[in-house]
Structure formats: structure tokens, C-alpha cells
C-alpha atoms as a PDB file:
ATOM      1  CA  UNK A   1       5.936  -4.607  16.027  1.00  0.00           C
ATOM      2  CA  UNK A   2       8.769  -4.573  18.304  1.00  0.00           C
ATOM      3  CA  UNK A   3       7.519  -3.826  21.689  1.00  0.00           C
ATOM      4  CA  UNK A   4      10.927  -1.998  22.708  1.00  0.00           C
ATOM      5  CA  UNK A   5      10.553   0.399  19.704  1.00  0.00           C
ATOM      6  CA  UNK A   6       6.653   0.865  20.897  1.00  0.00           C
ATOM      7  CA  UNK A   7       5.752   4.361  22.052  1.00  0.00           C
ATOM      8  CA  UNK A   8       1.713   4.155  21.477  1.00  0.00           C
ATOM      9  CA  UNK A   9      -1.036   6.981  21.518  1.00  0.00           C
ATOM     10  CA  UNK A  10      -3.799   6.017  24.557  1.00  0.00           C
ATOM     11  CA  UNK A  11      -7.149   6.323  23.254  1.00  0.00           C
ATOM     12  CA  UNK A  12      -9.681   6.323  25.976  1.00  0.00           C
ATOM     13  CA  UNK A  13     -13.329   5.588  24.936  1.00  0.00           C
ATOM     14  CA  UNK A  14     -15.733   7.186  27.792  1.00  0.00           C
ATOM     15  CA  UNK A  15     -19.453   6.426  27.841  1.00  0.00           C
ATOM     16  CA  UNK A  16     -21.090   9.709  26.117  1.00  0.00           C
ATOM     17  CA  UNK A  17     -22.567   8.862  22.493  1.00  0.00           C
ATOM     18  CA  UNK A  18     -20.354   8.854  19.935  1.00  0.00           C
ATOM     19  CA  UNK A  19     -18.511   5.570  19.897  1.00  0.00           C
ATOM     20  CA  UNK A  20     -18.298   5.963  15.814  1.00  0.00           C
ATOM     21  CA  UNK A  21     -15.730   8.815  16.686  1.00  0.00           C
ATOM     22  CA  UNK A  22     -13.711   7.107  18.777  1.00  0.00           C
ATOM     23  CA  UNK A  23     -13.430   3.772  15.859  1.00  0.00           C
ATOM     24  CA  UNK A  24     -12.639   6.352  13.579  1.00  0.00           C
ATOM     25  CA  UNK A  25      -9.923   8.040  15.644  1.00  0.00           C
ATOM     26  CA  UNK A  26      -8.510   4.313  15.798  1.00  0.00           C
ATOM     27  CA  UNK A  27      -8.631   3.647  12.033  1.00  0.00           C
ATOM     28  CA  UNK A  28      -6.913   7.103  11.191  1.00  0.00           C
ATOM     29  CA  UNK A  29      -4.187   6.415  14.066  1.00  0.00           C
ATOM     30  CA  UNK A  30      -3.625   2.925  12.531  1.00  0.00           C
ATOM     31  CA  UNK A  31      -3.455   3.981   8.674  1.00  0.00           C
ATOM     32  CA  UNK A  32      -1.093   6.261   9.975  1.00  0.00           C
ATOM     33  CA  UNK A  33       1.636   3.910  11.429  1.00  0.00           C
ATOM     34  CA  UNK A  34       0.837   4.433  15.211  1.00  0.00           C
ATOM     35  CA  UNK A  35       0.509   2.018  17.576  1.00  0.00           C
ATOM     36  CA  UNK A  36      -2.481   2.476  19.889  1.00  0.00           C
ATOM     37  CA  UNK A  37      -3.050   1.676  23.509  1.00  0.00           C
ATOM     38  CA  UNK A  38      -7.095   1.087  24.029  1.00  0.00           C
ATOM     39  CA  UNK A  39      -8.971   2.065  27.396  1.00  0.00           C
ATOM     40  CA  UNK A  40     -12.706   1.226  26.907  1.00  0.00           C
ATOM     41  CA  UNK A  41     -14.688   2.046  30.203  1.00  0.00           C
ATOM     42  CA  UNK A  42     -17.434   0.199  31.569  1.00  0.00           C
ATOM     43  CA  UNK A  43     -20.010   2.706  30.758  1.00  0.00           C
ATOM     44  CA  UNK A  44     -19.005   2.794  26.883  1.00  0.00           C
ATOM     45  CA  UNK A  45     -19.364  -0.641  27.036  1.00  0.00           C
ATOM     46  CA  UNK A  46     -23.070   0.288  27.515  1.00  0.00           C
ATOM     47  CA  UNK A  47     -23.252   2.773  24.884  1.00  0.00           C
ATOM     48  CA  UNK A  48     -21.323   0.663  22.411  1.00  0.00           C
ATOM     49  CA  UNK A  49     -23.886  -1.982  22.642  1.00  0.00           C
ATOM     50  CA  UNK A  50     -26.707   0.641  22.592  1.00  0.00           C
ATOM     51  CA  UNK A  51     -24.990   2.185  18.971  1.00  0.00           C
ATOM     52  CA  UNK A  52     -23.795  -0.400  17.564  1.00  0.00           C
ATOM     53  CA  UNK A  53     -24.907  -4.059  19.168  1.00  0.00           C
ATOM     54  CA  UNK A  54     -21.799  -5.107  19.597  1.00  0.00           C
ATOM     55  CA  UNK A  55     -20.711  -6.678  23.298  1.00  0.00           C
ATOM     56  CA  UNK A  56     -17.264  -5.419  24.089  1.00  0.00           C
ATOM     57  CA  UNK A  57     -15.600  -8.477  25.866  1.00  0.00           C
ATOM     58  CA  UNK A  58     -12.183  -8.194  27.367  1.00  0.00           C
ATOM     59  CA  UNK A  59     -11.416 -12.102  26.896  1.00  0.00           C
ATOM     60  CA  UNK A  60     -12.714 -11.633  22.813  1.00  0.00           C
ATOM     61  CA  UNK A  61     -11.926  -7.687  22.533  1.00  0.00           C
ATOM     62  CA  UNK A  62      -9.659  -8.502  19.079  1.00  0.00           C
ATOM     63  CA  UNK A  63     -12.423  -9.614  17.542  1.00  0.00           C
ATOM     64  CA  UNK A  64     -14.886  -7.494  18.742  1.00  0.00           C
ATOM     65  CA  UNK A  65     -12.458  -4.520  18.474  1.00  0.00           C
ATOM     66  CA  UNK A  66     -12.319  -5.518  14.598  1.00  0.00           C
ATOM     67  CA  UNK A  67     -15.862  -5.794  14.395  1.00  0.00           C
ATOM     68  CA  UNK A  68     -16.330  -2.695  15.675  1.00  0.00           C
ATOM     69  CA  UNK A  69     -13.365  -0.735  14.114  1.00  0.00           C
ATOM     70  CA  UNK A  70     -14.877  -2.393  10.340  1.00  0.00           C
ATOM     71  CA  UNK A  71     -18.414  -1.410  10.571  1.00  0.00           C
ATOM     72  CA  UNK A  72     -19.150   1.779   9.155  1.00  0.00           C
ATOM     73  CA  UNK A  73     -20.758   4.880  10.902  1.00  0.00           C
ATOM     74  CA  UNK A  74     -24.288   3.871   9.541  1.00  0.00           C
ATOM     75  CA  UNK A  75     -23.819   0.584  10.947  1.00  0.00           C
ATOM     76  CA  UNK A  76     -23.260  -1.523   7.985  1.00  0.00           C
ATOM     77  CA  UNK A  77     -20.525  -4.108   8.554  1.00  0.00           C
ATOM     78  CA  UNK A  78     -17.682  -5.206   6.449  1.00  0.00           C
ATOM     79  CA  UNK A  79     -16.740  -1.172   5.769  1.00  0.00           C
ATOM     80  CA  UNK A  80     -13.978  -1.078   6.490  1.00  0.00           C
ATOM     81  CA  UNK A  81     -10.620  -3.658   6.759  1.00  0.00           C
ATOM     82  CA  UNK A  82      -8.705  -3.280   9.700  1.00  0.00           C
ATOM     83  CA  UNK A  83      -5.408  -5.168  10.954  1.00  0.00           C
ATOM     84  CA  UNK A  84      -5.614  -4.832  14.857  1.00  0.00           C
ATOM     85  CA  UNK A  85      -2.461  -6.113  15.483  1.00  0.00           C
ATOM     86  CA  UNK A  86      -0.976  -2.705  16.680  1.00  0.00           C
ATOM     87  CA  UNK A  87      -3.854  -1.975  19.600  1.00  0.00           C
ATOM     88  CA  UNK A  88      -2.523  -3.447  22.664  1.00  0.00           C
ATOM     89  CA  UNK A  89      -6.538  -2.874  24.874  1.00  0.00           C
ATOM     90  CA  UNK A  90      -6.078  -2.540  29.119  1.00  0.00           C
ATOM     91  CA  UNK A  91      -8.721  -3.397  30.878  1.00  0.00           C
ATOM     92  CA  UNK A  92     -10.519  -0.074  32.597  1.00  0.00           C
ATOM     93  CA  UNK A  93     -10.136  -1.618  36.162  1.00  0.00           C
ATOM     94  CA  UNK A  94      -6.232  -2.371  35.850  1.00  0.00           C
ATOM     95  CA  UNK A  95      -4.382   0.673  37.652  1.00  0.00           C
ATOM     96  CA  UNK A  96      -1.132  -1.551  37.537  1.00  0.00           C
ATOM     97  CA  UNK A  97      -1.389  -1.111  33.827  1.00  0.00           C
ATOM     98  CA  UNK A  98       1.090   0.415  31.719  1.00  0.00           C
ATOM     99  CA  UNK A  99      -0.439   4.012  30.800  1.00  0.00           C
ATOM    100  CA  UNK A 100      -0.917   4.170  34.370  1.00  0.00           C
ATOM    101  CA  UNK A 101       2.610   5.343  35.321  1.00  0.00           C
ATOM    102  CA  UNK A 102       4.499   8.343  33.108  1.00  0.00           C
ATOM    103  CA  UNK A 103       7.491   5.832  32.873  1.00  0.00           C
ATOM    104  CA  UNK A 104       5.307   4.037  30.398  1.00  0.00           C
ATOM    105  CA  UNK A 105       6.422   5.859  27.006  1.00  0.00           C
ATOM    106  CA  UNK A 106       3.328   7.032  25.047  1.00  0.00           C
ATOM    107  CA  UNK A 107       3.138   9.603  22.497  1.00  0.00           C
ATOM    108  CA  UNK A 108       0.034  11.212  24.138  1.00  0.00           C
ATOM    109  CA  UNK A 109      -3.628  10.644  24.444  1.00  0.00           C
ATOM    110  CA  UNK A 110      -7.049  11.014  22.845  1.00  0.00           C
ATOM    111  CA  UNK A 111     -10.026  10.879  24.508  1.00  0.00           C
ATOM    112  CA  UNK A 112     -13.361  10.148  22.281  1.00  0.00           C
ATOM    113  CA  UNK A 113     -15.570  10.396  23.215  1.00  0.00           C
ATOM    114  CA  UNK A 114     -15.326  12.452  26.528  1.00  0.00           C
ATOM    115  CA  UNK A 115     -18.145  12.372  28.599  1.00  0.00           C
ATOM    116  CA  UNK A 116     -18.992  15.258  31.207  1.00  0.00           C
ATOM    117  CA  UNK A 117     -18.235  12.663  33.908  1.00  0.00           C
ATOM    118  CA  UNK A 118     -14.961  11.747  32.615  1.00  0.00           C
ATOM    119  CA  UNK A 119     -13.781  15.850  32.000  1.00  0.00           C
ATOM    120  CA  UNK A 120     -14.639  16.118  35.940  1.00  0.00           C
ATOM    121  CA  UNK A 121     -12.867  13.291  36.826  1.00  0.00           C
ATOM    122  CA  UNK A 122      -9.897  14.751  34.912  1.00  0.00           C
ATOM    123  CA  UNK A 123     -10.091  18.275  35.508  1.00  0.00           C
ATOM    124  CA  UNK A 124     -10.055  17.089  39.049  1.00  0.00           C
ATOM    125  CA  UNK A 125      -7.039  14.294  39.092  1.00  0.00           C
ATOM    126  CA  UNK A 126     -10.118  11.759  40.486  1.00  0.00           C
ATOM    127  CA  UNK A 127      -8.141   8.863  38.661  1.00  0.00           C
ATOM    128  CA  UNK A 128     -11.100   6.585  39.680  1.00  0.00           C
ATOM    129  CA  UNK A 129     -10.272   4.284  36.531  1.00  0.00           C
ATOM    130  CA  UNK A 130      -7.724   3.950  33.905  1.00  0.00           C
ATOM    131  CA  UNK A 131      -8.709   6.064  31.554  1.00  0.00           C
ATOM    132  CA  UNK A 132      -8.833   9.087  34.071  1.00  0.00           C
ATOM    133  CA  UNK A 133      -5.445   7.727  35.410  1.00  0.00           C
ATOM    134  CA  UNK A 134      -4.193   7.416  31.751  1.00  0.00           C
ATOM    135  CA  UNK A 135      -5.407  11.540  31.688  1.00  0.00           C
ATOM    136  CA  UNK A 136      -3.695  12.642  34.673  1.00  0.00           C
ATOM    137  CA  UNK A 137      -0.244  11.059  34.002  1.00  0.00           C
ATOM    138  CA  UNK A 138      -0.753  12.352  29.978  1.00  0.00           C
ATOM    139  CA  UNK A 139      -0.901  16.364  32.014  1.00  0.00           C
ATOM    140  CA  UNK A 140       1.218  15.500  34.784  1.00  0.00           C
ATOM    141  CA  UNK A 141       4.035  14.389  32.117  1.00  0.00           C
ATOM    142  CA  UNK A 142       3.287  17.172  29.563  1.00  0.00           C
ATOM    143  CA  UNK A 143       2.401  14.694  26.954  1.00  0.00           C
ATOM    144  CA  UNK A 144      -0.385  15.814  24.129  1.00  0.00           C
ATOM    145  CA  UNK A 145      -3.972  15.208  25.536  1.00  0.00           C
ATOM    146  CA  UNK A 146      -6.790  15.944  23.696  1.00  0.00           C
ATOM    147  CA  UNK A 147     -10.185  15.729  24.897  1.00  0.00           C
ATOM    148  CA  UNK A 148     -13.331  15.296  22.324  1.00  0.00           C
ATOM    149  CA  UNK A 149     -16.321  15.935  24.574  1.00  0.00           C
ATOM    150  CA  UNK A 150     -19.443  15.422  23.508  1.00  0.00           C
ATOM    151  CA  UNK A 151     -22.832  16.546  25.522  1.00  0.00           C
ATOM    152  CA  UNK A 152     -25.041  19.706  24.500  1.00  0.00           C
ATOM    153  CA  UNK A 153     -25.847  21.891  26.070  1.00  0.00           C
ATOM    154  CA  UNK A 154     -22.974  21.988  28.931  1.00  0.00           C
ATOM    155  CA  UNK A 155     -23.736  23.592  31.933  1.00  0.00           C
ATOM    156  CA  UNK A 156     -21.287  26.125  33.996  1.00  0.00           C
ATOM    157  CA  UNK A 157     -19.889  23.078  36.046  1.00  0.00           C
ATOM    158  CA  UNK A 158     -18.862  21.231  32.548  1.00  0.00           C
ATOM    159  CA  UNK A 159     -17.579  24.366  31.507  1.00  0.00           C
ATOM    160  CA  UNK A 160     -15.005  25.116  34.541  1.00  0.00           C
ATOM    161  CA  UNK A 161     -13.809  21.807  34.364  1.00  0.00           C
ATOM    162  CA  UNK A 162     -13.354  22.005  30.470  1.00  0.00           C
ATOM    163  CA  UNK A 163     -11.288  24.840  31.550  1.00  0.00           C
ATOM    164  CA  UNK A 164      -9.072  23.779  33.943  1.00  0.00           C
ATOM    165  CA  UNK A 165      -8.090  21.469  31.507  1.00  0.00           C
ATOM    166  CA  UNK A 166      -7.073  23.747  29.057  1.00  0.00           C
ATOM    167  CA  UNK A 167      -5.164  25.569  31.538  1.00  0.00           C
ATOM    168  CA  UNK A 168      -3.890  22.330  32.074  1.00  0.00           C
ATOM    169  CA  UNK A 169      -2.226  22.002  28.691  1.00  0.00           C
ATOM    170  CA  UNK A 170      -4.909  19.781  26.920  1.00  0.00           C
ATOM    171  CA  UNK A 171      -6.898  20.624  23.846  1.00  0.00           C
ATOM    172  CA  UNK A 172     -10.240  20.378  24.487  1.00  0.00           C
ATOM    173  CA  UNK A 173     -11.912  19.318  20.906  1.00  0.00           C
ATOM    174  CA  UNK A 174     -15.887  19.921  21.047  1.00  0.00           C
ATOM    175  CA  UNK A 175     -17.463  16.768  18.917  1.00  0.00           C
ATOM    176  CA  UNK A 176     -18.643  19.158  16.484  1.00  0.00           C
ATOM    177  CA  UNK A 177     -18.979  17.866  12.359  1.00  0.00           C
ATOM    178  CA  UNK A 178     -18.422  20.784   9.992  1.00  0.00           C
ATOM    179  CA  UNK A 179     -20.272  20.922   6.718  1.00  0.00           C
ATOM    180  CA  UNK A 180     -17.843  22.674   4.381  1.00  0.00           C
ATOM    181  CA  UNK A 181     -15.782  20.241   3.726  1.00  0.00           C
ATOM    182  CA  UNK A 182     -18.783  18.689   1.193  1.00  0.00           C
ATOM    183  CA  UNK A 183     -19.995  15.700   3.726  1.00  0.00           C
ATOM    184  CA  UNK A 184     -22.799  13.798   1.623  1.00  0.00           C
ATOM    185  CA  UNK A 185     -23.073  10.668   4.433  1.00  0.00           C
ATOM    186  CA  UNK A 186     -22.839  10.336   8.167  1.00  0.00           C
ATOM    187  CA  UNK A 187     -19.372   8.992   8.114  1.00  0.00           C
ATOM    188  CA  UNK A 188     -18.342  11.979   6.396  1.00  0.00           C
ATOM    189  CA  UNK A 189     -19.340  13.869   9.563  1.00  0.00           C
ATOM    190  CA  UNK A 190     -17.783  11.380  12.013  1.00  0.00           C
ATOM    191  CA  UNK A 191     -14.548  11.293   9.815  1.00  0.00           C
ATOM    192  CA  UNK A 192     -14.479  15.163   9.920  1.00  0.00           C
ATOM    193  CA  UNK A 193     -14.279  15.291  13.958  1.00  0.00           C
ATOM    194  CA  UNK A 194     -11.594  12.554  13.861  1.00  0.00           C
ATOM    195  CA  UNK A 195      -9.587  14.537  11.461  1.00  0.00           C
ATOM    196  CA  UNK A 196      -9.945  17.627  13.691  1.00  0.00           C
ATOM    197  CA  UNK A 197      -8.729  15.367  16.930  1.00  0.00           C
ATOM    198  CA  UNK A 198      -6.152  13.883  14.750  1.00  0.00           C
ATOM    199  CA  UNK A 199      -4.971  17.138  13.748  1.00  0.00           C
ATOM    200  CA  UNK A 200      -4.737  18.641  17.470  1.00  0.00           C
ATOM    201  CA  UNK A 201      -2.181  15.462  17.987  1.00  0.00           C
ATOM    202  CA  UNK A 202      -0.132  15.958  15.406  1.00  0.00           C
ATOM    203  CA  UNK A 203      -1.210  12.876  13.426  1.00  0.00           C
ATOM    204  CA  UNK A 204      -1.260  12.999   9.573  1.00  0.00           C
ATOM    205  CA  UNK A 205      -4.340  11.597   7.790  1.00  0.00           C
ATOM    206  CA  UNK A 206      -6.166  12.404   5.116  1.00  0.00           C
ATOM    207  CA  UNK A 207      -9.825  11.492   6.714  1.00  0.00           C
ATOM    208  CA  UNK A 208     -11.120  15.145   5.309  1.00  0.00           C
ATOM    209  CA  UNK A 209     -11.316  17.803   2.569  1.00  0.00           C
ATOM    210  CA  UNK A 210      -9.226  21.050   4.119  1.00  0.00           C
ATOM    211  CA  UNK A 211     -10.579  24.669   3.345  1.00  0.00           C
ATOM    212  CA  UNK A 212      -8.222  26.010   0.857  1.00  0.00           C
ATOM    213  CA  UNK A 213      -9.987  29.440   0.562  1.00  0.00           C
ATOM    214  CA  UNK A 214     -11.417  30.831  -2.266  1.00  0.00           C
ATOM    215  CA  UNK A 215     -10.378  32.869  -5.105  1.00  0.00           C
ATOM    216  CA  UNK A 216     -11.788  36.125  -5.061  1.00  0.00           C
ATOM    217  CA  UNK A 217     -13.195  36.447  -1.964  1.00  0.00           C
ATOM    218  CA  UNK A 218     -13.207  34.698   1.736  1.00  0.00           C
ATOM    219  CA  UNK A 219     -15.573  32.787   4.025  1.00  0.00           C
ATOM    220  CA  UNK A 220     -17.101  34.160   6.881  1.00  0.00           C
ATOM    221  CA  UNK A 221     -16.731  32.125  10.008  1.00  0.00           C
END
């Protein structure tokens, strides 16, 4: 890919459970023709290696990136066949790096998942690491930011902040799996909240079954 045509989506991992999410979110971005920009913080590094065993290693991170991105949600490797070549990965620490600065053309961002310590550091322009940087230029330049948090229950503090981002202008996007649309395995459910963050950035996939409605009558929500 040209770099001068290059106008990626940011995805910032954060260290709440869920890292399955956040590979799918990659996968769907990258079957759909987008280049992707890859902030992995130090604490997902933890929870990738609790989920899935896998040592996240900035010198190695395309081929632990494709290790990851290929094994399924029940952890079975080989899954999935991914071509990497479009992630361009920052390092968490680098505030001189590109998504740092809102002359750095992006698309927008996705957070997955987001942690209750990363929608505070947000919601309150902290910027204590890349990704929160990443977040604060994303609402500072009006660019699409959606933010997939993922902790139960959330307590009043969580929920301010989860506001003040949506008066911000981002879409905060619960990490909540839906069971109409016929899920028979856990990636089904993990592909479902991908689709749903997918959907709130514009990005066309195909990672679900939509509700059509039914003929002759309706479903309650």
C-alpha cells in the first residue's frame, strides 16, 4: 500500500478482557480494505497472555500480531488466514508517534476493548499513553471514535465518564453479544460485538446475521 494514499483506522487494545474482540475488529477492518494503525497497551499485553498465551513483543509483533489475529475465539489456532501487511503497530510509550498529532490523517478510531481506566483517562484528556493520546486527538479533530467498554457492573464514576464522552461526540459501544442473530459458538458472539463496533464506524462487513423483522408480527426489545 502506498503510504501517501494511507488514511488508517487506530485501533487501541486496552487491558479489560476481551482481547478476542479487539482481533476480530482487526480481521473485519482488514477484509474490508482498511488499513489499520495498532496501539496495544502494556496492560493488554497482560491480558493477552492471560487469554490467549501469546507474548505480544514489539521487536516480533508481525508475527505475533498474525498469531493472534489467526487463532480463533476458542483458542484454536490456524482459524483464521490473515495478511498483516496493512497494520502499521506504535508502540504504547511513543507520544512522537503518528496518531499522536491530528495532522496525522486517520479515518477514526476504535477502541476494544475499553477498559474503565482507559474511558477515565479519555473522558478526562489524561493522554498518559498513546492510545489515550490517539483518543483525545480522534475528539479534538471530530474524527469517528468509538469506544467498546467492557466491565460489569459499572459504577456511577464509569458512568459519568462514559458520558462525557458521548457528549464528546464518541459512540460508546457496551461489549454486549446478542443472541438473535442465531450464534451456535463463542466466535459467533465475539463476531456479533465487532459487527456492532464496525457498524458505529461506518465499516461494511458481513461478520453477522441482521434482524430483518418478521412477517406477521414484531420483536419486542
Amino acid at each position: 500500500m502506498n503510504d501517501a494514499n494511507r488514511t488508517p483506522w487506530v485501533v487501541g487494545v486496552s487491558g479489560a478482557s476481551g482481547t478476542p474482540y479487539a482481533a476480530a475488529v482487526v480481521r473485519g477492518l482488514l477484509d474490508a480494505g482498511e488499513s489499520v494503525d495498532l496501539v496495544v497497551s502494556r496492560a493488554s499485553r497482560l491480558t493477552l497472555l492471560d487469554e490467549t498465551g501469546i507474548a505480544f513483543r514489539d521487536a516480533h509483533w508481525q508475527d505475533d500480531l498474525r498469531t493472534w489475529l489467526e487463532r480463533g475465539a476458542d483458542g484454536k489456532p490456524g482459524t483464521f488466514r490473515v495478511d498483516v501487511s496493512a497494520v502499521r503497530h506504535w508502540a504504547a510509550g511513543d507520544l512522537a508517534a503518528g496518531p499522536s498529532s491530528g495532522s496525522y490523517p486517520v479515518k477514526g478510531m476504535l477502541i476494544v476493548p475499553a477498559s474503565t481506566a482507559c474511558v477515565a483517562g479519555v473522558a478526562l484528556g489524561l493522554s498518559k499513553d498513546l492510545l489515550q493520546r490517539a483518543a483525545s486527538v480522534t475528539l479534538k479533530e471530530r474524527r469517528k471514535l468509538v469506544v467498546a467498554v467492557r466491565e460489569t457492573p459499572l459504577n456511577g464514576q464509569t458512568l459519568r465518564h462514559l458520558v462525557a464522552l458521548d457528549e464528546a461526540g464518541a459512540v460508546v459501544l457496551p461489549a454486549s453479544p446478542a443472541f438473535y442473530a442465531g450464534a451456535t459458538h463463542i466466535q459467533d458472539l465475539v463476531d456479533f460485538v465487532a459487527g456492532r463496533a464496525l457498524d458505529a464506524a461506518g465499516v461494511a462487513h458481513g461478520l453477522y446475521r441482521r434482524w430483518e423483522g418478521e412477517l406477521g408480527g414484531s420483536r419486542a426489545d
